[in-house]
N, C-alpha and C. Protein backbone atom coordinates (compact mmCIF):
# COMPACT_ATOMS: atom_id res chain seq x y z
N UNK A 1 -32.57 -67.81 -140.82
CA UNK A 1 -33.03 -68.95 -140.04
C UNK A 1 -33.63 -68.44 -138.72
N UNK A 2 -34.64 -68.99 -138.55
CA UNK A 2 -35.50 -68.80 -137.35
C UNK A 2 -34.69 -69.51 -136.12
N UNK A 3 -35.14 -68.55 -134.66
CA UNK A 3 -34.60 -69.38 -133.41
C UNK A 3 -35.89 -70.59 -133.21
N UNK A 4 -35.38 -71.36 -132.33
CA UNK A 4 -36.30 -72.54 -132.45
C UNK A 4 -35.64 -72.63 -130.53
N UNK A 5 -37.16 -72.70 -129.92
CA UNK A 5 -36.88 -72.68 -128.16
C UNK A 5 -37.26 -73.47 -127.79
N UNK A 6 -36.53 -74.06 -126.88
CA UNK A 6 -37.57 -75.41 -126.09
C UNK A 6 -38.04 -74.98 -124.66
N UNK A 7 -39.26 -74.78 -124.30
CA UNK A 7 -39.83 -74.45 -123.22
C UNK A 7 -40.94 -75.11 -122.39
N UNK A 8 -40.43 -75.00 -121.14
CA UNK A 8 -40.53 -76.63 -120.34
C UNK A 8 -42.08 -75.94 -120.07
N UNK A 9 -43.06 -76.59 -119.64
CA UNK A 9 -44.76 -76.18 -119.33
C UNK A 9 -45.31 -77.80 -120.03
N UNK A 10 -46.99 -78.01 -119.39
CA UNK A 10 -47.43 -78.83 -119.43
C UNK A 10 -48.14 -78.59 -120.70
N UNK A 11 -48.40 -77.25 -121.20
CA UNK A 11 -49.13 -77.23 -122.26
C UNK A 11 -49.55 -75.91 -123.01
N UNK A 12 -49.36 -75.79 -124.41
CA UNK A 12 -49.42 -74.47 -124.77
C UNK A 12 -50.29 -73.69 -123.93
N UNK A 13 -51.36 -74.24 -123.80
CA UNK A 13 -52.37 -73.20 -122.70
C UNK A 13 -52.18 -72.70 -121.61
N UNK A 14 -51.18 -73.75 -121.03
CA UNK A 14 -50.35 -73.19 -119.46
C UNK A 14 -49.36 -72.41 -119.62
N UNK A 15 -48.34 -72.61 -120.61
CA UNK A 15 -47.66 -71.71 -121.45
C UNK A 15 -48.16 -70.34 -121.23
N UNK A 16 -49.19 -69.84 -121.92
CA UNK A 16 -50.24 -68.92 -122.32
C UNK A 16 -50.52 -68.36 -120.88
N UNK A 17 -51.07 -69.09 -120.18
CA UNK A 17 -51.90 -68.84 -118.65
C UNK A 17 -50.76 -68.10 -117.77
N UNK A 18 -49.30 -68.64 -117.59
CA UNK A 18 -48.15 -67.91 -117.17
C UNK A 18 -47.68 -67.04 -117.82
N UNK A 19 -47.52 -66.54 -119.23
CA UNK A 19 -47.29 -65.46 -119.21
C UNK A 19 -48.54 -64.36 -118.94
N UNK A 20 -49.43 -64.87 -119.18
CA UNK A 20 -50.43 -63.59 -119.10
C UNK A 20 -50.53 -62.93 -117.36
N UNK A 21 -50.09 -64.02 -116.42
CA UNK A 21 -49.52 -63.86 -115.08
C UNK A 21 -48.60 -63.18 -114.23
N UNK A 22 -47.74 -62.91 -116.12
CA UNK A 22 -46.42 -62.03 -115.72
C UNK A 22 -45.58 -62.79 -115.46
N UNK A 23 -45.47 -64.23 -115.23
CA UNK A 23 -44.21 -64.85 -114.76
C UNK A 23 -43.07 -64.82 -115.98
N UNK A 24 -42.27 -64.78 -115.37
CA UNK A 24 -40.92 -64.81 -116.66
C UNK A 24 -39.95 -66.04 -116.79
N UNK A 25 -40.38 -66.37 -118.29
CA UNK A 25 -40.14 -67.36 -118.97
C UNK A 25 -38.83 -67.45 -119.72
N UNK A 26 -38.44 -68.27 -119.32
CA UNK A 26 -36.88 -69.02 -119.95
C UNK A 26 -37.07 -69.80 -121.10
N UNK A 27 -36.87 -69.34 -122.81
CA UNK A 27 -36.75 -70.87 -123.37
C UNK A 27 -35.23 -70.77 -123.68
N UNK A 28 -34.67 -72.19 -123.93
CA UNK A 28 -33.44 -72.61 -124.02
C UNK A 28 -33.47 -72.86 -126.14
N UNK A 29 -32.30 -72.35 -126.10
CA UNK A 29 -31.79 -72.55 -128.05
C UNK A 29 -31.25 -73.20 -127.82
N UNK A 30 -30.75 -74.79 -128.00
CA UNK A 30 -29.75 -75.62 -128.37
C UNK A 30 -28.82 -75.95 -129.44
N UNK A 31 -27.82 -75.33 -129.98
CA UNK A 31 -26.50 -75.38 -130.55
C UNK A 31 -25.60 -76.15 -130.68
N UNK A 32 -24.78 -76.64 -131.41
CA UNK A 32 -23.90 -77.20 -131.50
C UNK A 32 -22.72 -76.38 -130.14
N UNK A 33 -22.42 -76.81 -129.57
CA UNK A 33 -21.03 -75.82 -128.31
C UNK A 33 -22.15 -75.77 -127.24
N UNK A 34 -23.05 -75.76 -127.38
CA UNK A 34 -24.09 -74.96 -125.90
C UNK A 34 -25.33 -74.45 -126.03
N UNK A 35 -25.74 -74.19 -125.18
CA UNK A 35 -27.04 -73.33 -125.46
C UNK A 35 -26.76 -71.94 -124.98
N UNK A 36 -28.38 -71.37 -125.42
CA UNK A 36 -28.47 -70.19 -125.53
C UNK A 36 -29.97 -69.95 -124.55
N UNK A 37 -29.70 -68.65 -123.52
CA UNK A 37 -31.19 -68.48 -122.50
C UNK A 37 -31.59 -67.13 -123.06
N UNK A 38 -33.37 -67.40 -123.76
CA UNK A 38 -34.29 -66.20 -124.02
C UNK A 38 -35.09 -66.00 -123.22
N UNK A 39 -35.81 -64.93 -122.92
CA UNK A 39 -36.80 -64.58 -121.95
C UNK A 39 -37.69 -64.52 -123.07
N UNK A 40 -39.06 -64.91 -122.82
CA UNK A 40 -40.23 -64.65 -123.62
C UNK A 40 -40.71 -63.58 -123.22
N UNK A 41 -40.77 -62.45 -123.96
CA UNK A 41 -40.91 -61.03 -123.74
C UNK A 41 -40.96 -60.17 -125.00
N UNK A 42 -41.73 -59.04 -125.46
CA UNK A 42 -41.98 -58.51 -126.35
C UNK A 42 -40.29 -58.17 -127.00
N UNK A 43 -39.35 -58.25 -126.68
CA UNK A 43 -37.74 -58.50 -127.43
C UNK A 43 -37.92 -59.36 -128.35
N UNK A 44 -37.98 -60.75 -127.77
CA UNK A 44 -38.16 -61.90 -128.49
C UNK A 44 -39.04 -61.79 -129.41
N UNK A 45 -38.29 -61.77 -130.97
CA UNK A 45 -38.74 -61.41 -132.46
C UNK A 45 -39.83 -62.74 -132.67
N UNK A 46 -40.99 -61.93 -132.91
CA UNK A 46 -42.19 -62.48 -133.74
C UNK A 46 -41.66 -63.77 -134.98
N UNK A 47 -42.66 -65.14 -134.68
CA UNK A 47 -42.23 -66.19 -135.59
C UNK A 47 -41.54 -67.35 -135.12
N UNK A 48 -40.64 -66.76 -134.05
CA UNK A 48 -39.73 -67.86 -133.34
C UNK A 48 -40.31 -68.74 -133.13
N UNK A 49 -39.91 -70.11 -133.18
CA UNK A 49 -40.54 -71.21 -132.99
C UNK A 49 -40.69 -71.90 -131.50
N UNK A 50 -41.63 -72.32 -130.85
CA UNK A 50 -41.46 -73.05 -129.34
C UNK A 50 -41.72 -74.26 -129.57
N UNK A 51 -41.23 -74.81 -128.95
CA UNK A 51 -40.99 -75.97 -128.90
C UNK A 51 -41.41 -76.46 -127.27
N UNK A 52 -43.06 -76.97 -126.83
CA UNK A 52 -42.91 -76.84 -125.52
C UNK A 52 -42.84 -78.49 -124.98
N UNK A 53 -41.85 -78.54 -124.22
CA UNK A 53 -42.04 -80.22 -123.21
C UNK A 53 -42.14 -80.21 -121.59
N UNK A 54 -42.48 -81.31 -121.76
CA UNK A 54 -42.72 -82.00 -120.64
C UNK A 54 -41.56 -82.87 -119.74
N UNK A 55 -41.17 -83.53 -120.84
CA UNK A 55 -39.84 -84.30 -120.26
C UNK A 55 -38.84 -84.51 -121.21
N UNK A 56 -37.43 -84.54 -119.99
CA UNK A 56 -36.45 -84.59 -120.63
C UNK A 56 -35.80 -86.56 -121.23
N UNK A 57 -35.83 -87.33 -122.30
CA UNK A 57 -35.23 -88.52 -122.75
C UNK A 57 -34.38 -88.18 -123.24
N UNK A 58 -33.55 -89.18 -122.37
CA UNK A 58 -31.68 -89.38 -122.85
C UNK A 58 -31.29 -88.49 -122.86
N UNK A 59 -31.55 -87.04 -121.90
CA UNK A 59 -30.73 -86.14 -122.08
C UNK A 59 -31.23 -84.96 -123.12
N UNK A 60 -32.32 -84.73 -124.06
CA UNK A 60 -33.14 -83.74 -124.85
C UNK A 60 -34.34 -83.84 -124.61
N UNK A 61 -35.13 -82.58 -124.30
CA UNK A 61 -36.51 -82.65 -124.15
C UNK A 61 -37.26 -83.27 -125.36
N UNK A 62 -38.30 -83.44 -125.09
CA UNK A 62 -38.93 -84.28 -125.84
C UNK A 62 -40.36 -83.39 -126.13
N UNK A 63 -40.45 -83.15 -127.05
CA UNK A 63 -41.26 -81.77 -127.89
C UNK A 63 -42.74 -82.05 -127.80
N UNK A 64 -43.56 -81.69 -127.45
CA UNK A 64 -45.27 -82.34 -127.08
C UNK A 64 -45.85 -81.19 -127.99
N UNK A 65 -46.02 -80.32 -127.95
CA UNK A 65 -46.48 -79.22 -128.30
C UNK A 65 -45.50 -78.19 -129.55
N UNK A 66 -45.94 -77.53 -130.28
CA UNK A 66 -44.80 -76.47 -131.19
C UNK A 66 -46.12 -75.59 -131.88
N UNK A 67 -45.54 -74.06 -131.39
CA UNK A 67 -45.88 -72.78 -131.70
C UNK A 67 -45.40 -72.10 -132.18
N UNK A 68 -45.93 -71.02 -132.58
CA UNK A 68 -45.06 -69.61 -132.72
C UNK A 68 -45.01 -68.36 -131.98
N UNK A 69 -44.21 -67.50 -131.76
CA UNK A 69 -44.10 -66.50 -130.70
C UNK A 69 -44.68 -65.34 -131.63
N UNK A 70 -45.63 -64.85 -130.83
CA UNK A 70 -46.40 -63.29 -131.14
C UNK A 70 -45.60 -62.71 -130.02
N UNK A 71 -44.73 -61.69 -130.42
CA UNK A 71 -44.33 -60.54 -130.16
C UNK A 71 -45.56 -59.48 -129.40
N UNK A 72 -46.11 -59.11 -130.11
CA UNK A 72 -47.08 -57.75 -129.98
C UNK A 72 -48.12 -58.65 -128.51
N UNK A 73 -48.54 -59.87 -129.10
CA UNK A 73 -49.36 -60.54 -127.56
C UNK A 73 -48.49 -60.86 -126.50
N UNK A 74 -47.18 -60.96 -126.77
CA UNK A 74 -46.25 -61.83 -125.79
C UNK A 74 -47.18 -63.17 -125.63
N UNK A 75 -47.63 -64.17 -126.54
CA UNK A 75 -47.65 -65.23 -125.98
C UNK A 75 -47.75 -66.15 -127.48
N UNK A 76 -48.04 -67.51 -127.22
CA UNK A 76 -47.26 -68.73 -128.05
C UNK A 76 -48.98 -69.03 -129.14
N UNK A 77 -48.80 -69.12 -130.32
CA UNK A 77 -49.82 -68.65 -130.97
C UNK A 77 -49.93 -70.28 -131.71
């Protein structure tokens, strides 16, 4: 089973635009018990799914956008 991240940005392209900036990116795994914090960074295994929002309803972000993580580019494909 694939990780599946939710990562807060206005839009895959801004997504894209900050990492290529170098800024370092947090996505959150949500679990049953808790979550889990990844850095988007050539670690983070190729395929993973993003999940990017905007805002949080009732308490879960709310998914606008969904990619996949390239490893080798470091960015959301």
């Amino acid at each position: 089973m694939s990780i599946q991240l939710y990562v807060k940005a206005q839009s895959k392209a801004d997504l894209n635009r900050r990492l290529l900036e170098y800024e370092r990116i947090i996505g959150l795994e949500y679990k049953l018990g808790g979550e889990t914090q990844y850095v988007l960074d050539e670690t983070l295994p190729s395929g993973t799914i993003i999940k990017v929002f905007k805002d949080v309803i009732a308490g879960s972000p709310c998914a606008k956008a969904y990619g996949q993580w390239d490893a080798e580019n470091c960015q959301v494909k």
